[in-house]
PDB file of N, CA and C in Angstrom:
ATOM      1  N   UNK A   1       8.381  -4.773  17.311  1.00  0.00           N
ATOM      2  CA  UNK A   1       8.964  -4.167  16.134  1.00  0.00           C
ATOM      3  C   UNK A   1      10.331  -3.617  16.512  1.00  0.00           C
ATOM      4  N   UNK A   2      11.344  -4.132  15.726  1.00  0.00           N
ATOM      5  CA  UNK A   2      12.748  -3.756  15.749  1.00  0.00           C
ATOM      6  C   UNK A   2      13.097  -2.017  15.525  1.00  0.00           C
ATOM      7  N   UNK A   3      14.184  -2.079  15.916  1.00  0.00           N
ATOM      8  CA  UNK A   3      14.393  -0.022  15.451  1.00  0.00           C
ATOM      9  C   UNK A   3      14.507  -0.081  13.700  1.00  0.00           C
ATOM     10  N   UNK A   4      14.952  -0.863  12.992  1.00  0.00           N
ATOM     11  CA  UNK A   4      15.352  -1.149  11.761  1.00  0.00           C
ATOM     12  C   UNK A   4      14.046  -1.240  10.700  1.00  0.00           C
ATOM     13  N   UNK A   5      12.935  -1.874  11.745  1.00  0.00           N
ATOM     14  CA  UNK A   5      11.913  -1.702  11.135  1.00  0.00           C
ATOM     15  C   UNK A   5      10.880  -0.814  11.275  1.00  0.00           C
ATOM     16  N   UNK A   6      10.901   0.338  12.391  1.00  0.00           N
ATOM     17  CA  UNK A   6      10.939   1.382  12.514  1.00  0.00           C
ATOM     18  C   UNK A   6      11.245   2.804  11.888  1.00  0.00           C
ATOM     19  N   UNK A   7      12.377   2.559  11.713  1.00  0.00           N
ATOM     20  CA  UNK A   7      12.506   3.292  10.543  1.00  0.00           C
ATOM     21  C   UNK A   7      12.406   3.361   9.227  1.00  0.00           C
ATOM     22  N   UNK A   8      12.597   2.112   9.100  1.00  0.00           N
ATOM     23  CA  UNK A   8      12.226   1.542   7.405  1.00  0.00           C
ATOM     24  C   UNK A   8      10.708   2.190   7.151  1.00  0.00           C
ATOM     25  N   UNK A   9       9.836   2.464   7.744  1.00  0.00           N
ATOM     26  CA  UNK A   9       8.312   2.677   8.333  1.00  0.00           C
ATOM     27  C   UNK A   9       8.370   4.558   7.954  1.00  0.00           C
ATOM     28  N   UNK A  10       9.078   4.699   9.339  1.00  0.00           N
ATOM     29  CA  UNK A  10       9.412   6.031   9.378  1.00  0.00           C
ATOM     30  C   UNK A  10       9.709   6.642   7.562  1.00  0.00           C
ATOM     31  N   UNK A  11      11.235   6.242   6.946  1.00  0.00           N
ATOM     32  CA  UNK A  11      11.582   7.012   6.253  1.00  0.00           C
ATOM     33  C   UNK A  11      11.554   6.321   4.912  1.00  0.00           C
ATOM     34  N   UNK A  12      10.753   5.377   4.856  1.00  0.00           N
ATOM     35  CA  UNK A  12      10.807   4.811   3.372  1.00  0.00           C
ATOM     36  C   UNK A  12       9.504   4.476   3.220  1.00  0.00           C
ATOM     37  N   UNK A  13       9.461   3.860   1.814  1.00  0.00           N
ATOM     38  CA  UNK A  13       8.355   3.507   1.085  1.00  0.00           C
ATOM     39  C   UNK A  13       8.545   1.472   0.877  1.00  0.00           C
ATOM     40  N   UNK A  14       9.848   1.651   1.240  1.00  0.00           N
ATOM     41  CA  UNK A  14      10.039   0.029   0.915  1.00  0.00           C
ATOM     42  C   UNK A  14       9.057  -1.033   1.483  1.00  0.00           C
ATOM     43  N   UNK A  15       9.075  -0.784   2.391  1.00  0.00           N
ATOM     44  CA  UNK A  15       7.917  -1.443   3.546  1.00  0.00           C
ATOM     45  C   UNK A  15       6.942  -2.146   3.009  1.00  0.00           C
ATOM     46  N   UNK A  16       6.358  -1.527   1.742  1.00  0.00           N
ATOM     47  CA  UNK A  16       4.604  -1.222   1.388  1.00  0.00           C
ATOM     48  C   UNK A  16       4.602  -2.336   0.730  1.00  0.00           C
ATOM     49  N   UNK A  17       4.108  -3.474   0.786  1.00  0.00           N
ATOM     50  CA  UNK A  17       4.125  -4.556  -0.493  1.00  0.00           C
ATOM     51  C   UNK A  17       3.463  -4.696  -1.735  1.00  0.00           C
ATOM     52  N   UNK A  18       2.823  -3.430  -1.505  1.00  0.00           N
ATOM     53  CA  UNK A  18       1.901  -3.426  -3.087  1.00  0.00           C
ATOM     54  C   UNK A  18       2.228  -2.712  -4.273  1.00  0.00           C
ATOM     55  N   UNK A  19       2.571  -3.294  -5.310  1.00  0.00           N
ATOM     56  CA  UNK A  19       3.577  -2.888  -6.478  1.00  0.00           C
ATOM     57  C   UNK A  19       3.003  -1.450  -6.745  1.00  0.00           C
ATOM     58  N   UNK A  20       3.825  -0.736  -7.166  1.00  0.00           N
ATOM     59  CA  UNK A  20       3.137   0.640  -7.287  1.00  0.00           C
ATOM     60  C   UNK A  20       2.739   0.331  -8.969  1.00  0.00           C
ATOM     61  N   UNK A  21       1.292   1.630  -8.818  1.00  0.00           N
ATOM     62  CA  UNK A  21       0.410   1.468  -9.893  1.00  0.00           C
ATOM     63  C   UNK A  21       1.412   1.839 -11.397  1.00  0.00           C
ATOM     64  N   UNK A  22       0.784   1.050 -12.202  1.00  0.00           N
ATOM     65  CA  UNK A  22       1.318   1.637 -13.667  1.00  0.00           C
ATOM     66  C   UNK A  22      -0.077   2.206 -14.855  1.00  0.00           C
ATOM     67  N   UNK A  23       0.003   2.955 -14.461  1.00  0.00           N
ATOM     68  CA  UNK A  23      -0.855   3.437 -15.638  1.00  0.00           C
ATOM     69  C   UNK A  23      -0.901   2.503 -17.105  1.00  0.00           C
ATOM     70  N   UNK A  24      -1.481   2.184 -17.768  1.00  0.00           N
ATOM     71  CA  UNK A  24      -1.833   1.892 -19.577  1.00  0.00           C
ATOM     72  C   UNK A  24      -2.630   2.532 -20.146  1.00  0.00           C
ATOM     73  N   UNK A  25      -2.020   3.748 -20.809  1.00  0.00           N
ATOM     74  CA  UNK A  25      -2.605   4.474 -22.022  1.00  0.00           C
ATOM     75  C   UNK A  25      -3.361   3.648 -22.984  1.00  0.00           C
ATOM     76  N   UNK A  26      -2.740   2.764 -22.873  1.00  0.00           N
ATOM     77  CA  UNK A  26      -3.964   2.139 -24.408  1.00  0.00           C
ATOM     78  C   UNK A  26      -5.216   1.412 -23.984  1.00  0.00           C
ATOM     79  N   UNK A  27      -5.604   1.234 -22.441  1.00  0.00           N
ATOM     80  CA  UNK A  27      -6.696   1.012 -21.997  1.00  0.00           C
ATOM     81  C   UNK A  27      -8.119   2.214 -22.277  1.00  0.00           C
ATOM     82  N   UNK A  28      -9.349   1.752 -22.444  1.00  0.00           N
ATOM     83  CA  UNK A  28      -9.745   2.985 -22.517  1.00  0.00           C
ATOM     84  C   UNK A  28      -9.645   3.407 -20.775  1.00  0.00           C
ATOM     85  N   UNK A  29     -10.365   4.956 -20.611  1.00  0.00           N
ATOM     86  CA  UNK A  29     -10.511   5.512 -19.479  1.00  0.00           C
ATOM     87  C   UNK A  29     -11.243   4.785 -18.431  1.00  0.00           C
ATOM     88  N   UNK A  30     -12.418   4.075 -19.117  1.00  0.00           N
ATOM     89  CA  UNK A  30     -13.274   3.007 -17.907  1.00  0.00           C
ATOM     90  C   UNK A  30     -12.208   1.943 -17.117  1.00  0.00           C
ATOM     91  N   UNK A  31     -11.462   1.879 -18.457  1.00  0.00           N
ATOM     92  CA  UNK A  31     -10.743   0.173 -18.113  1.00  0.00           C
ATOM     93  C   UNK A  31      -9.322   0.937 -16.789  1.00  0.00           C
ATOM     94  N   UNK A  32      -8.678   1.700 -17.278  1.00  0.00           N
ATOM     95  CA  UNK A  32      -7.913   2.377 -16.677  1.00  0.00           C
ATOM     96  C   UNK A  32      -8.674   2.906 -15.080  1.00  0.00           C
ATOM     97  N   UNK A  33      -9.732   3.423 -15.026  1.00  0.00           N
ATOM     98  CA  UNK A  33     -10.365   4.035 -14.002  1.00  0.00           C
ATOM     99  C   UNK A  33     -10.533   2.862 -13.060  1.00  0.00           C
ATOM    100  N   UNK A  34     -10.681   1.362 -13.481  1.00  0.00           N
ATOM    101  CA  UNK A  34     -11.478  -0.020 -12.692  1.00  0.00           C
ATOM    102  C   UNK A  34      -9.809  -0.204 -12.124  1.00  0.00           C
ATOM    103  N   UNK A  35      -8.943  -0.248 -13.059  1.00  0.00           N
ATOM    104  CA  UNK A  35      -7.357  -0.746 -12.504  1.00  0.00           C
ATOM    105  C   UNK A  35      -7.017   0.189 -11.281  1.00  0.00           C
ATOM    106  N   UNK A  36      -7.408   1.654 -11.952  1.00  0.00           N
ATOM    107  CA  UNK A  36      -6.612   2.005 -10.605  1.00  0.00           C
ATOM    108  C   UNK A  36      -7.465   2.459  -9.216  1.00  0.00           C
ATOM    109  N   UNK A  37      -8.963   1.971  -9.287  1.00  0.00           N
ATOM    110  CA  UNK A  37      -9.776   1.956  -8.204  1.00  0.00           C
ATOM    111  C   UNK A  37      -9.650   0.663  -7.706  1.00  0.00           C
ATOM    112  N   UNK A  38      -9.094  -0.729  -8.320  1.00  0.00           N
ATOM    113  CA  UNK A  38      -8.817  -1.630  -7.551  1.00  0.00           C
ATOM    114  C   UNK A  38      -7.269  -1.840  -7.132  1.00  0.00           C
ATOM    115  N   UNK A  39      -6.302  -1.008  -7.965  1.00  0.00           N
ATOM    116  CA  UNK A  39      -5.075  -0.485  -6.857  1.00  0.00           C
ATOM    117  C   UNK A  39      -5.469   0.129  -5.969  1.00  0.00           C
ATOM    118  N   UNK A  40      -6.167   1.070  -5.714  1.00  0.00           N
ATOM    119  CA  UNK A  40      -6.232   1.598  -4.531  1.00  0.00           C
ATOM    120  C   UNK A  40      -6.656   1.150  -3.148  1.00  0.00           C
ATOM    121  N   UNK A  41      -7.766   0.011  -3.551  1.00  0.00           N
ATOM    122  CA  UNK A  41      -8.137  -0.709  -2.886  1.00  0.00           C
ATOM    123  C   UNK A  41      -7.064  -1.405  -1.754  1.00  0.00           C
ATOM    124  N   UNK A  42      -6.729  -1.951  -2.734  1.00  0.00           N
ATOM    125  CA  UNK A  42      -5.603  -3.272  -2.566  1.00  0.00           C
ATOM    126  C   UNK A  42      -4.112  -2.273  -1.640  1.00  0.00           C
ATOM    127  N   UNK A  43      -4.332  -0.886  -2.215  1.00  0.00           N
ATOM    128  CA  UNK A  43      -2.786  -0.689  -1.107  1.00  0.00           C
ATOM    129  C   UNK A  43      -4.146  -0.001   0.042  1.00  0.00           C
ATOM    130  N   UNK A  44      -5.254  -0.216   0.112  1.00  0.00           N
ATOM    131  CA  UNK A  44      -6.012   0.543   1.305  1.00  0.00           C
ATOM    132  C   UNK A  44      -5.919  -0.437   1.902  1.00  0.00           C
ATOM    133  N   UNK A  45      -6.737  -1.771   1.696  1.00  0.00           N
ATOM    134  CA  UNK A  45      -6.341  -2.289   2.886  1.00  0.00           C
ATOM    135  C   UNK A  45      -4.918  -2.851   3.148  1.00  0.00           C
ATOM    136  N   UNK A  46      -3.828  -2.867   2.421  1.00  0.00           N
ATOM    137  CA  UNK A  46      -2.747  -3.654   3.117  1.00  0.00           C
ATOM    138  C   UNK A  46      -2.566  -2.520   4.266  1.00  0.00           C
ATOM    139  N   UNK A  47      -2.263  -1.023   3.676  1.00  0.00           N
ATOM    140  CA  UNK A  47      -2.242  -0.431   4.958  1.00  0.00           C
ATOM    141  C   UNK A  47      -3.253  -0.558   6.148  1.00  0.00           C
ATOM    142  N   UNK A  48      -4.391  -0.479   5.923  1.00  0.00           N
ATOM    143  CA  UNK A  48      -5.063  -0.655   7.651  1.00  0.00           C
ATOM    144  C   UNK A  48      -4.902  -2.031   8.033  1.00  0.00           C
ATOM    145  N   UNK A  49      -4.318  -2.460   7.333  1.00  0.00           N
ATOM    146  CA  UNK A  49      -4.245  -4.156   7.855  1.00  0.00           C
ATOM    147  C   UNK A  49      -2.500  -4.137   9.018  1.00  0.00           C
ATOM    148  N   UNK A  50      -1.696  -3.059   8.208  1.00  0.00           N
ATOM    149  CA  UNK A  50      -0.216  -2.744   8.553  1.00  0.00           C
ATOM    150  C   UNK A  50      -0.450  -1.940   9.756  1.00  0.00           C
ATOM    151  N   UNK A  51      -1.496  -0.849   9.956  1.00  0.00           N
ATOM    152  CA  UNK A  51      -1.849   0.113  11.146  1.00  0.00           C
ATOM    153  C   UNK A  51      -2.407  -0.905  12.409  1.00  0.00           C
ATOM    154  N   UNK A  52      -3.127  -1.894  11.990  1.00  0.00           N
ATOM    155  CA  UNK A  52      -3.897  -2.901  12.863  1.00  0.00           C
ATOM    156  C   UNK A  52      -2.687  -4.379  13.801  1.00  0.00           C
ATOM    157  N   UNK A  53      -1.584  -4.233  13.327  1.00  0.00           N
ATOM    158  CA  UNK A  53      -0.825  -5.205  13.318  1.00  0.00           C
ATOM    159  C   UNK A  53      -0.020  -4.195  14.330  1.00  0.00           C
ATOM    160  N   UNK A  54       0.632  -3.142  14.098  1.00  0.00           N
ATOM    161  CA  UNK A  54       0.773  -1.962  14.523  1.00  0.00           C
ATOM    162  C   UNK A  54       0.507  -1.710  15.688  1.00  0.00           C
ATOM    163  N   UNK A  55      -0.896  -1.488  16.115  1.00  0.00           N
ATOM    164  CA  UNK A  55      -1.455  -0.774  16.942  1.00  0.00           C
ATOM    165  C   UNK A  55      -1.994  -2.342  18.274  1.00  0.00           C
ATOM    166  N   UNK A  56      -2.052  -3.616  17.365  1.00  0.00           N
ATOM    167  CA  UNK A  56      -1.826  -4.989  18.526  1.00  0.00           C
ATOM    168  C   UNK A  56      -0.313  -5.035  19.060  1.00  0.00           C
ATOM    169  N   UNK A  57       0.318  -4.746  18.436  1.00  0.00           N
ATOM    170  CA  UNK A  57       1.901  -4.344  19.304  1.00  0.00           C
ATOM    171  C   UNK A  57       1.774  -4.025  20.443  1.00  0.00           C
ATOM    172  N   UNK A  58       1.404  -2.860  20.487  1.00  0.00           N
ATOM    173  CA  UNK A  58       1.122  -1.524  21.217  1.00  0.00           C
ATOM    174  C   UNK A  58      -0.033  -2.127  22.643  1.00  0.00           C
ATOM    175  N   UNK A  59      -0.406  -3.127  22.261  1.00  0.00           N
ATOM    176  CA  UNK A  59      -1.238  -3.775  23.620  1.00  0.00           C
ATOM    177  C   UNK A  59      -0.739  -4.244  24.780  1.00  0.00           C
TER     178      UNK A  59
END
């Protein structure tokens, strides 16, 4: 890992490839609650997938 991408890490959010969540009010609350428990998902594992890639560097 480069210093450039290091810091990009360090001091940004750019890094993250998973679109950040958008809420829809006109969903009901179930439908809204399933979207953003499977956003969460989806940026959980890209990160331990990003910590794991990470931490094989480091070998």
């Amino acid at each position: 890992m480069n210093e450039i991408e290091k810091t990009t890490i360090l001091e940004t959010y750019k890094w993250i490839k998973v679109k950040r969540y958008i809420d829809d009010d006109s969903l009901s609350w179930e439908e809204r609650y399933k979207r953003l428990d499977s956003h969460h998902i989806e940026e959980t594992t890209f990160l331990i997938n990003k910590i794991r890639e990470i931490v094989k560097e480091l070998k």
